[in-house]
Protein backbone atom coordinates (compact mmCIF):
# COMPACT_ATOMS: atom_id res chain seq x y z
CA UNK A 1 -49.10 135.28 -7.20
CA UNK A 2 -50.62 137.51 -9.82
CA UNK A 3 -50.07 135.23 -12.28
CA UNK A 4 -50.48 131.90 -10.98
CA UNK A 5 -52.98 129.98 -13.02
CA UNK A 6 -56.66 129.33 -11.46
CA UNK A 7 -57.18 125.66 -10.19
CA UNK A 8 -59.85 124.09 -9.42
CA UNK A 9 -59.43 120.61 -7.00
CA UNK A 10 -60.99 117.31 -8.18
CA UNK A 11 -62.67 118.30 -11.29
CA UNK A 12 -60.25 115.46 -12.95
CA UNK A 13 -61.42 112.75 -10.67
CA UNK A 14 -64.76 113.41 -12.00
CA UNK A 15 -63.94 113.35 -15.65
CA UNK A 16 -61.95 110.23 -14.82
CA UNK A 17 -64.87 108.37 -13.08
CA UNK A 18 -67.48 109.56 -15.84
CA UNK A 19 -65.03 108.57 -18.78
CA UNK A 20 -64.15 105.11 -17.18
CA UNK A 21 -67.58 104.40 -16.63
CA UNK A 22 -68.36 105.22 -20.27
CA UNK A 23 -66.23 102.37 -21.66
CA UNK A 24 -67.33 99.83 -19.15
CA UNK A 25 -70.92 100.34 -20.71
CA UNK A 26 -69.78 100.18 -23.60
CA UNK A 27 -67.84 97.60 -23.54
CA UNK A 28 -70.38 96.07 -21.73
CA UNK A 29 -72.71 96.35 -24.65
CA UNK A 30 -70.18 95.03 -26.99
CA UNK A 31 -69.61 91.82 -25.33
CA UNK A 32 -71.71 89.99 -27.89
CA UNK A 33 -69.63 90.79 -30.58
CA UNK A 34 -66.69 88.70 -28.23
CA UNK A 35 -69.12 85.80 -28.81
CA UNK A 36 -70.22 86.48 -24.82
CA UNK A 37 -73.16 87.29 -22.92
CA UNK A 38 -73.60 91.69 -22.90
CA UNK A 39 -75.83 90.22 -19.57
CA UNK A 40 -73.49 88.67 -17.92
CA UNK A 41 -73.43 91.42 -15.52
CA UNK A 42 -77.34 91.07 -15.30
CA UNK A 43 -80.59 92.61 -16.64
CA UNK A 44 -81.59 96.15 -15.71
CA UNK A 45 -85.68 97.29 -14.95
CA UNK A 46 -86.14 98.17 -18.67
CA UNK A 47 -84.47 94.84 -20.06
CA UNK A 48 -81.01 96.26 -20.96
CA UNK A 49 -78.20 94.72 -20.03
CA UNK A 50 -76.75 95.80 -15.74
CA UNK A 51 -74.09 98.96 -16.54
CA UNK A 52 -75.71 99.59 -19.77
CA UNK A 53 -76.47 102.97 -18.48
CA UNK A 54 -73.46 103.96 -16.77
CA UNK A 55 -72.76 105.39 -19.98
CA UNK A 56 -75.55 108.09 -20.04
CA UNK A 57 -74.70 108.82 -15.96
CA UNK A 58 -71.13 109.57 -17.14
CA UNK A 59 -71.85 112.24 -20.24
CA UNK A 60 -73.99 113.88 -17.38
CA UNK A 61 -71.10 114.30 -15.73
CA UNK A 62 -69.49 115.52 -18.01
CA UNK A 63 -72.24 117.99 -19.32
CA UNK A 64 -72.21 119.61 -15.98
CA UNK A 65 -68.22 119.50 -15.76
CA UNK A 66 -68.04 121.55 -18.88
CA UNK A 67 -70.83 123.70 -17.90
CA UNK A 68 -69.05 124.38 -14.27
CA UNK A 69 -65.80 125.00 -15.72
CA UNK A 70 -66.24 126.84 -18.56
CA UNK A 71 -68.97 129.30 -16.92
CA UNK A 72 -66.82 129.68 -14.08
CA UNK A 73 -64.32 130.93 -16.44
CA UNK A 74 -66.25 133.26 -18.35
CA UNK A 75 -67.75 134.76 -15.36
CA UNK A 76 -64.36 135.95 -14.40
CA UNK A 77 -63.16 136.94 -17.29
CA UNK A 78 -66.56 139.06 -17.28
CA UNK A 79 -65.73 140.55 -14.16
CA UNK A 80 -61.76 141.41 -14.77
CA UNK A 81 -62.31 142.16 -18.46
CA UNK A 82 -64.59 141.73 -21.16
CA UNK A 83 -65.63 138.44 -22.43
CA UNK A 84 -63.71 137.96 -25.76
CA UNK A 85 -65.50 135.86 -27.52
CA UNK A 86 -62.89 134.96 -30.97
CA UNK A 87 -60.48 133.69 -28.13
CA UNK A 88 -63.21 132.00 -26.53
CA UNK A 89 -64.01 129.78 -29.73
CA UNK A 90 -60.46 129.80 -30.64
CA UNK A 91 -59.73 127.64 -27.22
CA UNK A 92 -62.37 125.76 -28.12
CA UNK A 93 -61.24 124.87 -31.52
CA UNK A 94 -58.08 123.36 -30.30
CA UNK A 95 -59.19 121.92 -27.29
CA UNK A 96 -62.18 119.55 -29.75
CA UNK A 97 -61.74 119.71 -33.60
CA UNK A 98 -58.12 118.14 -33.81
CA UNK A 99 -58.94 115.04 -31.74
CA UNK A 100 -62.49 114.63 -32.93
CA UNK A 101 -61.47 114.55 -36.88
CA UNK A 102 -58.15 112.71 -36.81
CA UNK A 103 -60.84 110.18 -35.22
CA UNK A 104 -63.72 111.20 -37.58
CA UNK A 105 -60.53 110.36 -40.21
CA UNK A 106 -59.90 106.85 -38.34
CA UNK A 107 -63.07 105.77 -38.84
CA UNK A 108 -64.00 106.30 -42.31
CA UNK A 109 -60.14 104.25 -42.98
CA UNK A 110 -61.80 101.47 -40.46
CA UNK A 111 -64.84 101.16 -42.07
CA UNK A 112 -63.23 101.50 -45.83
CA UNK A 113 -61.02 98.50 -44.64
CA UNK A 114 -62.32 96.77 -42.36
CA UNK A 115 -66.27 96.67 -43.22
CA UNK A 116 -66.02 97.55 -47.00
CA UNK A 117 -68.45 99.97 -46.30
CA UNK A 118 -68.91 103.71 -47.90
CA UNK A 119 -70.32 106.71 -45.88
CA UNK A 120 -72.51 108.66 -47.65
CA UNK A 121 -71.86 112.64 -48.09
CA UNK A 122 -75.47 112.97 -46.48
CA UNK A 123 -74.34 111.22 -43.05
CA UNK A 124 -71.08 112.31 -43.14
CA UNK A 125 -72.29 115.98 -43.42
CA UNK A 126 -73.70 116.10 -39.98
CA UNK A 127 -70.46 114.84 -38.10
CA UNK A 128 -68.43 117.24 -39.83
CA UNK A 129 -70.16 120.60 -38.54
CA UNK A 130 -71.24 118.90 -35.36
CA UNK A 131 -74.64 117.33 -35.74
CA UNK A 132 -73.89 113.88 -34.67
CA UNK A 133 -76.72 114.00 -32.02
CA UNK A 134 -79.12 114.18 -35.27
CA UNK A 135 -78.14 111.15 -37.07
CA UNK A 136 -78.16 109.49 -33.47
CA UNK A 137 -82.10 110.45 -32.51
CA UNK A 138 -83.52 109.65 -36.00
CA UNK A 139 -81.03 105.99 -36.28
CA UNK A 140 -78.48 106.59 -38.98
CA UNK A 141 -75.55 107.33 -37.06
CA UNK A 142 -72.24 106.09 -38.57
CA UNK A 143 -70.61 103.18 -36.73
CA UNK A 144 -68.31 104.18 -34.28
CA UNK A 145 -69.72 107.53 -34.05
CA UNK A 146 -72.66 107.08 -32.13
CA UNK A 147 -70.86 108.77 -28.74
CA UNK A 148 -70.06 111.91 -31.04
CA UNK A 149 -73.55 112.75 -30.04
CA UNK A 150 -72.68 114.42 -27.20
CA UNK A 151 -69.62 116.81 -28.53
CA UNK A 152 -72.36 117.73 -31.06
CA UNK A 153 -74.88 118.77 -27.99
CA UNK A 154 -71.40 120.49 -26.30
CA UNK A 155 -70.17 122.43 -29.21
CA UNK A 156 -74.14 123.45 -30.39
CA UNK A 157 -74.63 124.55 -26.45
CA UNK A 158 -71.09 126.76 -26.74
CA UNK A 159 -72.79 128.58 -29.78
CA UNK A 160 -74.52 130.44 -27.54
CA UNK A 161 -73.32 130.38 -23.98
CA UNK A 162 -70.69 132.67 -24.48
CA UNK A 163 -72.81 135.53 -25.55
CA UNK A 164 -75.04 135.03 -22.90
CA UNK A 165 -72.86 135.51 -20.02
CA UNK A 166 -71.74 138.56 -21.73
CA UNK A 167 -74.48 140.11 -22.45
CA UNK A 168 -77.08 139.68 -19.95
CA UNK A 169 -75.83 142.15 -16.97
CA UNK A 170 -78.84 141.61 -14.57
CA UNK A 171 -81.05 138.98 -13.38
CA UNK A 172 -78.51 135.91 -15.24
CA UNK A 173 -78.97 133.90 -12.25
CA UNK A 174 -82.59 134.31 -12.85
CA UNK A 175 -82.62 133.56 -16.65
CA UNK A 176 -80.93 130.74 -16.15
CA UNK A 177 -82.72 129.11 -13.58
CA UNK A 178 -86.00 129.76 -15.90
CA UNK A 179 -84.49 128.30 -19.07
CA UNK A 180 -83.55 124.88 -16.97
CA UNK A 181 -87.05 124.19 -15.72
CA UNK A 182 -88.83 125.05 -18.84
CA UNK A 183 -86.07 122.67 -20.39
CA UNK A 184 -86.93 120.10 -18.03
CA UNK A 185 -91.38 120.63 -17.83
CA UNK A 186 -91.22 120.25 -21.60
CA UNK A 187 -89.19 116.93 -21.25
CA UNK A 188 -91.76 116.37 -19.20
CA UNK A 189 -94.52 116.66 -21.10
CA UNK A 190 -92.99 115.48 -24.31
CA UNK A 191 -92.50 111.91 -22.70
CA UNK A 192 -95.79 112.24 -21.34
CA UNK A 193 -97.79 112.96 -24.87
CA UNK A 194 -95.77 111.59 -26.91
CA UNK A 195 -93.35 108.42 -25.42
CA UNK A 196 -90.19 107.48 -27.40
CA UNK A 197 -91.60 110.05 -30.75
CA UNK A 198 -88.35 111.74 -32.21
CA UNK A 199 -88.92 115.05 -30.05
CA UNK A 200 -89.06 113.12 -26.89
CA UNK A 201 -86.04 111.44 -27.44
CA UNK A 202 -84.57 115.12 -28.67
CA UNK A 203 -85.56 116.43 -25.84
CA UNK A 204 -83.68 113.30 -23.76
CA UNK A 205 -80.63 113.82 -26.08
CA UNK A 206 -80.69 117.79 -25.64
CA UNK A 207 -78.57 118.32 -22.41
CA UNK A 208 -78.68 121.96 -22.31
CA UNK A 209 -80.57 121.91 -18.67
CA UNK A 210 -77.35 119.79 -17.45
CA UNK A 211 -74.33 122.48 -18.99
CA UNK A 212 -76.34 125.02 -17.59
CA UNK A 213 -77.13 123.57 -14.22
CA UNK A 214 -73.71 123.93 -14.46
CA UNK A 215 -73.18 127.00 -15.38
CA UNK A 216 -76.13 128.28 -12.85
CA UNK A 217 -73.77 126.59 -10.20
CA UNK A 218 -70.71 128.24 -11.20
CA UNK A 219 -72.01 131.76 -10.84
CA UNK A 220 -73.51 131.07 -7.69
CA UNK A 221 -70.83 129.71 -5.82
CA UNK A 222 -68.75 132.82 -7.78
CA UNK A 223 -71.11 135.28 -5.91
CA UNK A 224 -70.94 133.30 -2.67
CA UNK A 225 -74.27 132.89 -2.64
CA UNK A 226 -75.74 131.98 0.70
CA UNK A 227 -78.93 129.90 0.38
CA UNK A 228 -76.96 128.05 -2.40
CA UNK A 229 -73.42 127.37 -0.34
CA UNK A 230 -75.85 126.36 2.77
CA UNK A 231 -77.67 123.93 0.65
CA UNK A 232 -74.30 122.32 -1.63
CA UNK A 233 -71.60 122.85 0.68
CA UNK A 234 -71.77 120.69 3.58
CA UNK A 235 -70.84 117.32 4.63
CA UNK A 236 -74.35 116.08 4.69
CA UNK A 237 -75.04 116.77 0.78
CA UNK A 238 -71.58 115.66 -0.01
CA UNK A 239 -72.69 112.54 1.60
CA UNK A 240 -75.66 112.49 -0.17
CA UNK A 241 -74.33 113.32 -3.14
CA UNK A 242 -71.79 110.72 -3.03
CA UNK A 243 -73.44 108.08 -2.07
CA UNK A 244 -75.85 108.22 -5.24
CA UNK A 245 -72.71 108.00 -7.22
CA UNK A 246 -72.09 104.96 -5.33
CA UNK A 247 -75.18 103.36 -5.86
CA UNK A 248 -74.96 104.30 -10.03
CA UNK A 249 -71.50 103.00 -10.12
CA UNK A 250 -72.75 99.93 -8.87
CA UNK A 251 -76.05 100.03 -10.99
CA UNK A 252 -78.12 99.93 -7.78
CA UNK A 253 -79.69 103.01 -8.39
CA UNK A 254 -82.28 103.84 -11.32
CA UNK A 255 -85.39 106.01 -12.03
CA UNK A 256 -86.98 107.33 -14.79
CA UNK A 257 -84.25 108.57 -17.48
CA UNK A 258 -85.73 111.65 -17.67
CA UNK A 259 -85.69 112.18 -13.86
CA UNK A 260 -82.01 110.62 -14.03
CA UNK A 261 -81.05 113.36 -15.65
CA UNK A 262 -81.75 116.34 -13.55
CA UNK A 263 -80.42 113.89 -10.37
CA UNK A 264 -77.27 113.02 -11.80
CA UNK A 265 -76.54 116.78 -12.93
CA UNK A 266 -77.56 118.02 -9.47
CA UNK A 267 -75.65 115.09 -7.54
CA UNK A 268 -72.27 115.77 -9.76
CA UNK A 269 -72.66 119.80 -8.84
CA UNK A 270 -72.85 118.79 -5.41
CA UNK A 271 -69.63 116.89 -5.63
CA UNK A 272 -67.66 119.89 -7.64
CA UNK A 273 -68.64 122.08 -4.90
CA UNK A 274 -67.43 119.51 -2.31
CA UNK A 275 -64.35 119.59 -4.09
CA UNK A 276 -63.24 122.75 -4.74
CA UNK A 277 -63.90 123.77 -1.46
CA UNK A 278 -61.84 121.24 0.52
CA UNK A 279 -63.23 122.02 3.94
CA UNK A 280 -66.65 119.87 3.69
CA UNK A 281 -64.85 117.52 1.27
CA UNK A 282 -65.88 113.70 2.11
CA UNK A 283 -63.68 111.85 -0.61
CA UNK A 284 -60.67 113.41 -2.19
CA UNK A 285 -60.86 113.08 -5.68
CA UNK A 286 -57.61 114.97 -6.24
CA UNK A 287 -54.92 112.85 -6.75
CA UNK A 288 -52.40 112.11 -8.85
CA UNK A 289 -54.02 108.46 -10.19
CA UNK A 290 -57.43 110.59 -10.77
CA UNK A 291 -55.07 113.27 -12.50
CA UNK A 292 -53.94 110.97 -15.05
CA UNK A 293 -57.35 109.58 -16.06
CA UNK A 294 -59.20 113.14 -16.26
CA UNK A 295 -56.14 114.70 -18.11
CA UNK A 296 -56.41 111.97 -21.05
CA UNK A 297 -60.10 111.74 -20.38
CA UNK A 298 -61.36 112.98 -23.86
CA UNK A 299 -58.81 110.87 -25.50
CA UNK A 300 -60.69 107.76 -23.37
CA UNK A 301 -64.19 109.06 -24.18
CA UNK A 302 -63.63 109.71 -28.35
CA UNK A 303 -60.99 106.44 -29.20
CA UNK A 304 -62.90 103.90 -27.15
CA UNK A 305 -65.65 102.35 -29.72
CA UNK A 306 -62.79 101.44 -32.89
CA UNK A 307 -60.83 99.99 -29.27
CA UNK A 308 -63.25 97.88 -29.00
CA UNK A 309 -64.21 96.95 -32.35
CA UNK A 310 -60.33 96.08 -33.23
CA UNK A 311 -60.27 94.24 -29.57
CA UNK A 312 -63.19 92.14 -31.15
CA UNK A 313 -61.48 91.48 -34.00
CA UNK A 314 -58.59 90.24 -32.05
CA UNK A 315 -60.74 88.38 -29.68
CA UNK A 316 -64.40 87.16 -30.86
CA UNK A 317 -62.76 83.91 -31.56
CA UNK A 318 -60.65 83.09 -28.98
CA UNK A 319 -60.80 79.71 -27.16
CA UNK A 320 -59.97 81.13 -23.77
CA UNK A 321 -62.60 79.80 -21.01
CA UNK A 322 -65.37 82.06 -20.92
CA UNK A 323 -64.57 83.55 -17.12
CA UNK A 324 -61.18 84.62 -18.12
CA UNK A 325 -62.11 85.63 -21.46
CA UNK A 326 -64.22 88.24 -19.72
CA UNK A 327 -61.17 89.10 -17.88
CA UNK A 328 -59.35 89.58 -21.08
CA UNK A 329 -61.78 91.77 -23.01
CA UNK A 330 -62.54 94.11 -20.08
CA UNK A 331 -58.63 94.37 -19.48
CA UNK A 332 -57.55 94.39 -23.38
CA UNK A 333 -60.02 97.51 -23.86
CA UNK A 334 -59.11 99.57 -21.13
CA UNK A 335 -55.80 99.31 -21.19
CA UNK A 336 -55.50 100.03 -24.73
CA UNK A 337 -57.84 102.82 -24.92
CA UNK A 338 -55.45 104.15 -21.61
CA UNK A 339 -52.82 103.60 -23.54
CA UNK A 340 -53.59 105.22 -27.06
CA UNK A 341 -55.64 108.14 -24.76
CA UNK A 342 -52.00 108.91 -23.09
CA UNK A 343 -50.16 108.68 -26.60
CA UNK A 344 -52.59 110.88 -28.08
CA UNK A 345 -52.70 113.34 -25.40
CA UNK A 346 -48.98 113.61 -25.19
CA UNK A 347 -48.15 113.47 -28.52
CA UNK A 348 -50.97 115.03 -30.36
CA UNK A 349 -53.01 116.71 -28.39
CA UNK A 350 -50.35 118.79 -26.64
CA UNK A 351 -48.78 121.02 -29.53
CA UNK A 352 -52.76 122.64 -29.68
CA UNK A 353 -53.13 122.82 -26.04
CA UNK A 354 -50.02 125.09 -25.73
CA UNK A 355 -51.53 127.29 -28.76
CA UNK A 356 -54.74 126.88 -26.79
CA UNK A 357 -52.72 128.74 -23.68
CA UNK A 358 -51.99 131.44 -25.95
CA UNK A 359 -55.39 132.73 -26.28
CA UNK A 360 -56.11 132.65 -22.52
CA UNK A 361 -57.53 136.00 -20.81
CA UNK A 362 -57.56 133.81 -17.37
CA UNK A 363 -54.73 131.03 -17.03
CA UNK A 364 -56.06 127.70 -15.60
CA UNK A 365 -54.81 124.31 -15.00
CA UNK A 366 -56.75 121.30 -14.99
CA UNK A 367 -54.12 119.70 -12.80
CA UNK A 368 -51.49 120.71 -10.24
CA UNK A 369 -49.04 120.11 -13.55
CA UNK A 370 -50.07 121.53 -16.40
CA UNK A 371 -52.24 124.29 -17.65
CA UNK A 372 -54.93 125.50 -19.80
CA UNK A 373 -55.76 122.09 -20.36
């Protein structure tokens, strides 16, 4: 039993739920290059098209996911050990950078090809060292690489994260908690002064509150805190909690984006909690069809724009009557992102993940079947 790896229930439902509901947005958004109408679905409060911002509810997730996890990691490796950090950034190394530039790669072929169309050195210097959410705020993103906006935020966040948990020995809890709501009160006022200037939208872009809402959650639940467990873990803020996520999922839900944010990242901690500690769990999000999705989940999240710009190509001018030519772009895009998302995690993600196991100080699984994942 010493060595059994840590697990941690559900997590992959979430990642599955956030990453599915990224491509539907998207998708969504691209139906106009199918020759259809993105609104199809109908017109949100602020004029964009119904599901267009399922895609910004599901990075949340994922920003707090990653926070969770990873924090929850560190904190015990803190405790058994010391923190090391070169293995830290080594597992994170092979977990990102082979997936994100064999697609960074599959682009600049695409748009060689496909759009005749040269990157300069000056945009292309920001996705290689993980920038992408600057060419994305100031509007010179490359196509196809708009989403890389958020591993940018990720990887820029894990700069520093590390070091913090290691070195702060009193009072985290406390730093933590400050650094979020000064995070949020200068989104805030940003939006306030200065609506849709650069920093606003920087500070909109800048999810460090939602990793380290997190992260803040982790460590709490960790120390079995009491105020903290009373208020997360019971069946009335798991039904809460969940039935926000219902009412996003379904686009009948919507404030503010900036308020969204802080929601969203609270709701999903709610739900981790919920799920990790089965006894006040409402909906089981740990089975083996969620398994599937969250284990290929960053294969769904980084291949899915060139899916659906070859799926337009294919498509756009098809004669298929429009109702079942909806049918056939939603289905033709998620079943071959699924489908190249399995290959690639089988086939190519793999190999790094089992040199990624190597540098473990704790052993996890991010499924009843596999580990260090």
């Amino acid at each position: 039993m010493k060595d059994k790896p840590l697990f941690l229930p559900g997590l992959n439902g979430l990642r599955a739920i956030a990453s599915l509901a990224v491509v539907f947005s998207h998708t969504t958004l691209a139906l106009g290059t199918f020759n259809l109408n993105a609104y199809i679905l109908g017109e949100g409060r602020d004029g964009s098209p119904q599901g267009y911002r399922l895609a910004e509810y599901g990075v949340t997730i994922f920003f707090v996911l990653s926070g969770f996890l990873i924090t929850y990691l560190l904190q015990i490796e803190k405790e058994k050990h010391q923190i090391d950090i070169k293995k830290f950034y080594i597992r994170r190394i092979l977990r990102i950078w082979p997936l994100y530039y064999l697609y960074l790669f599959a682009v600049l072929l695409t748009l060689y090809f496909f759009k005749d169309e040269l990157v300069s050195f000056y945009s292309l210097i920001f996705y290689l060292f993980f920038t992408a959410n600057i060419p994305f705020i100031f509007q010179f993103a490359i196509p196809f690489l708009d989403h890389f906006w958020s591993i940018g935020v990720e990887e820029q966040f894990y700069s520093f994260w590390p070091w913090l948990i290691k070195k702060v020995q009193k009072n985290i809890t406390l730093i933590i908690l400050i650094f979020i709501i000064l995070q949020n009160l200068l989104r805030l006022v940003l939006w306030y002064l200065y609506p849709f200037s650069n920093s606003a939208v920087f500070s909109v872009v800048n999810r460090f509150d939602c990793m380290m809402i997190g992260g803040l959650g982790a460590i709490l639940y960790l120390n079995k805190n009491k105020l903290f467990l009373k208020i997360f873990d019971n069946k009335y803020a798991q039904f809460i909690a969940l039935s926000i996520l219902g009412l996003l999922i379904i686009n009948k839900y919507h404030l503010n984006a900036i308020v969204d944010t802080f929601i969203i990242s609270i709701v999903t901690l709610t739900i981790i909690v919920g799920q990790i500690n089965v006894k006040n769990r409402l909906l089981n999000l740990n089975s083996s069809f969620f398994d599937f999705f969250g284990k290929i989940s960053y294969g769904v999240y980084v291949y899915h724009p060139l899916i659906i710009f070859y799926c337009g190509m294919l498509l756009k001018n098809s004669t298929i009557i429009s109702p079942l030519k909806y049918a056939l772009v939603y289905s033709s895009v998620f079943v071959s992102t699924i489908l190249i998302a399995y290959f690639s995690y089988n086939y190519f993600e793999k190999p790094f993940i089992k040199i990624k196991s190597k540098f473990a100080v704790i052993k996890s699984a991010s499924s009843k079947f596999s580990y260090n994942e």
